[in-house]
Protein backbone atom coordinates (compact mmCIF):
# COMPACT_ATOMS: atom_id res chain seq x y z
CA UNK A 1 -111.80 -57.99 45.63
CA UNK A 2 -108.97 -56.73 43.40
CA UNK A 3 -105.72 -58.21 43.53
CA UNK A 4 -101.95 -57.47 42.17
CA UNK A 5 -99.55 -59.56 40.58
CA UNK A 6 -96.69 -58.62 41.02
CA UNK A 7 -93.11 -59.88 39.95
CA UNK A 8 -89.43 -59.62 40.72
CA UNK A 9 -86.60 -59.97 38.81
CA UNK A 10 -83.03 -59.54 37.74
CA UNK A 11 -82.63 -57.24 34.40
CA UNK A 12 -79.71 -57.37 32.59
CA UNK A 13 -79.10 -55.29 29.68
CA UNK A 14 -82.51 -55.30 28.87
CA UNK A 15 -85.08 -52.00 29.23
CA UNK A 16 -88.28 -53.93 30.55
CA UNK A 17 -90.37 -56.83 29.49
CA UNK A 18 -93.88 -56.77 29.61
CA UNK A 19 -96.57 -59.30 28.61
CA UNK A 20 -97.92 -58.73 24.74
CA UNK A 21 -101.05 -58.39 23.29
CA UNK A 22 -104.68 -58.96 24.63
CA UNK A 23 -104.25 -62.66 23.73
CA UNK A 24 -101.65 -62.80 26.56
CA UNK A 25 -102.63 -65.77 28.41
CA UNK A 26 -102.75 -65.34 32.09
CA UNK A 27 -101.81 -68.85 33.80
CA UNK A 28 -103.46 -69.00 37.45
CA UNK A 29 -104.39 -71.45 40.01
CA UNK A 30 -107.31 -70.01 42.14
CA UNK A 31 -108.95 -70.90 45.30
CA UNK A 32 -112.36 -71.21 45.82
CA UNK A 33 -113.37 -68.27 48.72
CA UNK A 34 -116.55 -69.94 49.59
CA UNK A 35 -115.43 -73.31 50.23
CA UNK A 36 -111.47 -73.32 50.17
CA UNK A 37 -111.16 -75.71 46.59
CA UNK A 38 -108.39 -75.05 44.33
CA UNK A 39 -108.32 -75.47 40.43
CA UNK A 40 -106.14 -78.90 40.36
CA UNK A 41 -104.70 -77.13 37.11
CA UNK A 42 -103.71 -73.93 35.91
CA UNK A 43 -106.62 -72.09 34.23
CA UNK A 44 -106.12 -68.79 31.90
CA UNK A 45 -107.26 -65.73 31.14
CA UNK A 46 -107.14 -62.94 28.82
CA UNK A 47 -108.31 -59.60 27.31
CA UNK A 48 -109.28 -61.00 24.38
CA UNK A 49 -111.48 -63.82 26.08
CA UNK A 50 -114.64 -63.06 28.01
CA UNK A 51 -117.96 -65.01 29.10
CA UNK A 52 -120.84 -64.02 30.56
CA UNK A 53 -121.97 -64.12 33.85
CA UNK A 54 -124.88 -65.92 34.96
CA UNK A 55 -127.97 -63.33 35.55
CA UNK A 56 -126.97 -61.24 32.62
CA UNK A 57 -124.79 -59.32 35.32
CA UNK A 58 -121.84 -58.33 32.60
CA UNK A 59 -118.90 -59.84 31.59
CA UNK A 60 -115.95 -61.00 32.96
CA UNK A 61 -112.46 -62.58 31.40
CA UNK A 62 -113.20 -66.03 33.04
CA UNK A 63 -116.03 -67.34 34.34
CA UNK A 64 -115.92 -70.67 36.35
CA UNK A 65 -117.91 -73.35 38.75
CA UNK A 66 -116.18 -74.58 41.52
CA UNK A 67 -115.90 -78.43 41.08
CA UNK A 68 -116.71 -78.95 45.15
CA UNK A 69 -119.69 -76.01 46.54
CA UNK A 70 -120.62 -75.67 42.55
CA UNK A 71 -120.52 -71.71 43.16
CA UNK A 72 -120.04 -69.56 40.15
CA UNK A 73 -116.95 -67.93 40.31
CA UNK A 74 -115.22 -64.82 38.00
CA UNK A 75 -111.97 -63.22 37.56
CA UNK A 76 -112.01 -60.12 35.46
CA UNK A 77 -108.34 -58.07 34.03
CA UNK A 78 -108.25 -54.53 34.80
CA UNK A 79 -106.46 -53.38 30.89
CA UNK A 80 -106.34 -50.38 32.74
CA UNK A 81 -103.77 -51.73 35.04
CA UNK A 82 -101.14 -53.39 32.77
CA UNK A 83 -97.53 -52.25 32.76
CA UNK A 84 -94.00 -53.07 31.70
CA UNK A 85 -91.85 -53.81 34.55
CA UNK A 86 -88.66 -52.10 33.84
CA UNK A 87 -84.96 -52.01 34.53
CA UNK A 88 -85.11 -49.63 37.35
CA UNK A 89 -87.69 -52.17 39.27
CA UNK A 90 -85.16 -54.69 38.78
CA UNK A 91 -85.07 -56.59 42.04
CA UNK A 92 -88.28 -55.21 43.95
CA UNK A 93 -91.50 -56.29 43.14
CA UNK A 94 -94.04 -54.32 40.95
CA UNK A 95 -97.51 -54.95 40.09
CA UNK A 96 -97.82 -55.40 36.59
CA UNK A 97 -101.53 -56.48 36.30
CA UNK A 98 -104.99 -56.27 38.74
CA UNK A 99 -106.89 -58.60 38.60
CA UNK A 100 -111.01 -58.27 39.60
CA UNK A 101 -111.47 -61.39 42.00
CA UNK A 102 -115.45 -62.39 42.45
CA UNK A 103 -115.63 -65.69 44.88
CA UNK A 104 -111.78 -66.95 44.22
CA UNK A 105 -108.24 -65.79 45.00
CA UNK A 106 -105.35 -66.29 42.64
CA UNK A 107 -103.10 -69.17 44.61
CA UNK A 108 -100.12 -69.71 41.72
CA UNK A 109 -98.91 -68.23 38.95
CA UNK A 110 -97.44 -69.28 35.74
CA UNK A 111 -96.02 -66.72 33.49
CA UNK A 112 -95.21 -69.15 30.52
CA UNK A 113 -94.61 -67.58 27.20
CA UNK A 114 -95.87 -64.84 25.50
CA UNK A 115 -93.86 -61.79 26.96
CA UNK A 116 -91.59 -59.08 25.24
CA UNK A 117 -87.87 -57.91 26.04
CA UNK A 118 -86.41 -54.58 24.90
CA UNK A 119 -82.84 -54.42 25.23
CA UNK A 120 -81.32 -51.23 26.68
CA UNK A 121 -78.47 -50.81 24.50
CA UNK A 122 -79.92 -51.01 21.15
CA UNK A 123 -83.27 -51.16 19.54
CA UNK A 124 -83.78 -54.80 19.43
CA UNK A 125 -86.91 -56.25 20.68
CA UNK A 126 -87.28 -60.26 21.47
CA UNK A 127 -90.89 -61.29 21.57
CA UNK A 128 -92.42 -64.56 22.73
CA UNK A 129 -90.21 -64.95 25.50
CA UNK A 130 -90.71 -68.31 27.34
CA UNK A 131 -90.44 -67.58 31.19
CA UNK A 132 -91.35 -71.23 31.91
CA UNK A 133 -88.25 -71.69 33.62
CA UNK A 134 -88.35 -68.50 35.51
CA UNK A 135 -85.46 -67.42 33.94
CA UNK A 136 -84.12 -66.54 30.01
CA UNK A 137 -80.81 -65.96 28.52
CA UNK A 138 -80.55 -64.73 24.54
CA UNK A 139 -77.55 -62.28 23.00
CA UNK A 140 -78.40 -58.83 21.34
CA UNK A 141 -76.62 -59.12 17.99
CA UNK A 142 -77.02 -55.40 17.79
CA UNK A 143 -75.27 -54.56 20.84
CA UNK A 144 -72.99 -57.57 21.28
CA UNK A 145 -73.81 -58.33 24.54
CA UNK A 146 -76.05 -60.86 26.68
CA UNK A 147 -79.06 -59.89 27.88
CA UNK A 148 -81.38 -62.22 30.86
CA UNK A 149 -84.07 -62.53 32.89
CA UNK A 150 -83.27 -64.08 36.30
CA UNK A 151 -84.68 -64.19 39.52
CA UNK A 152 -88.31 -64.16 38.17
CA UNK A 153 -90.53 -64.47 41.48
CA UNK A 154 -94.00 -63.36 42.30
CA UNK A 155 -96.57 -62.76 44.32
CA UNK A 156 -100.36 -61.44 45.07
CA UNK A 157 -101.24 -58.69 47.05
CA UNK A 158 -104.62 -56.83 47.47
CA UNK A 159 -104.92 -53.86 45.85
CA UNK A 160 -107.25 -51.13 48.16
CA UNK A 161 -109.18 -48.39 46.80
């Protein structure tokens, strides 16, 4: 099954943020579709991680037993499906990765550090944002203005061919 993240927030002065780099770390609690068990922590995942899968049946970005039914589990990024979410999304939600889902469901979300900010009104570019707090507040020298991040919510949706 292949499911969305998506995200909604509050823009101001700034172009879009996006998460950087295939070392972007993916924070996620999932559940367990065979038996109902959720990670008791957040796990991670990333482009630039992969295992294999048991069975020599490919790859995937992480690869996990389930503590209770033992099942092996997978959860795979889609590169393909990676985008910036942007000032004109402010305030609606966008899916800004898919994620390929094989025996567990993405429950919780952390988005943590790791993202990029463009600011609208001048070329500056803040990278490593922390979004821990599900909100951010910095000035653009450049422009002489404030620029945030507010509002940050989220949620999963299924994604159908």
């Amino acid at each position: 099954m292949k499911t969305g993240l998506q995200i909604s927030a509050q823009l101001e002065n700034l172009e879009h943020i996006k998460p950087t780099g295939d070392d972007f770390r993916w924070y996620l609690k999932l559940t367990c579709s065979s038996c109902g068990e959720e990670t008791p922590e957040f796990v991670y995942c990333s482009l630039s991680e992969s295992s294999p899968l048991t069975g020599g049946r490919g790859q995937a970005s992480l690869v996990l037993k389930c503590k209770l039914c033992k099942r092996e589990n997978s959860i795979d990024i889609l590169k393909d499906s990676l985008t910036s979410y942007t000032q004109d999304d402010s305030g609606q939600f966008k899916t800004i990765v898919v994620f390929d889902c094989r025996g567990v469901t993405p429950s919780d979300f952390s988005p943590r550090v790791g993202w990029e900010a463009r600011c609208s009104e001048s070329s500056t570019v803040f990278d490593d944002v922390d979004l821990n707090e599900s909100e951010w507040y910095e000035y653009d020298e450049q422009a002489k203005e404030s620029v945030s991040i507010t509002e940050l919510s989220y949620k999963f949706v299924a994604i159908k061919h």
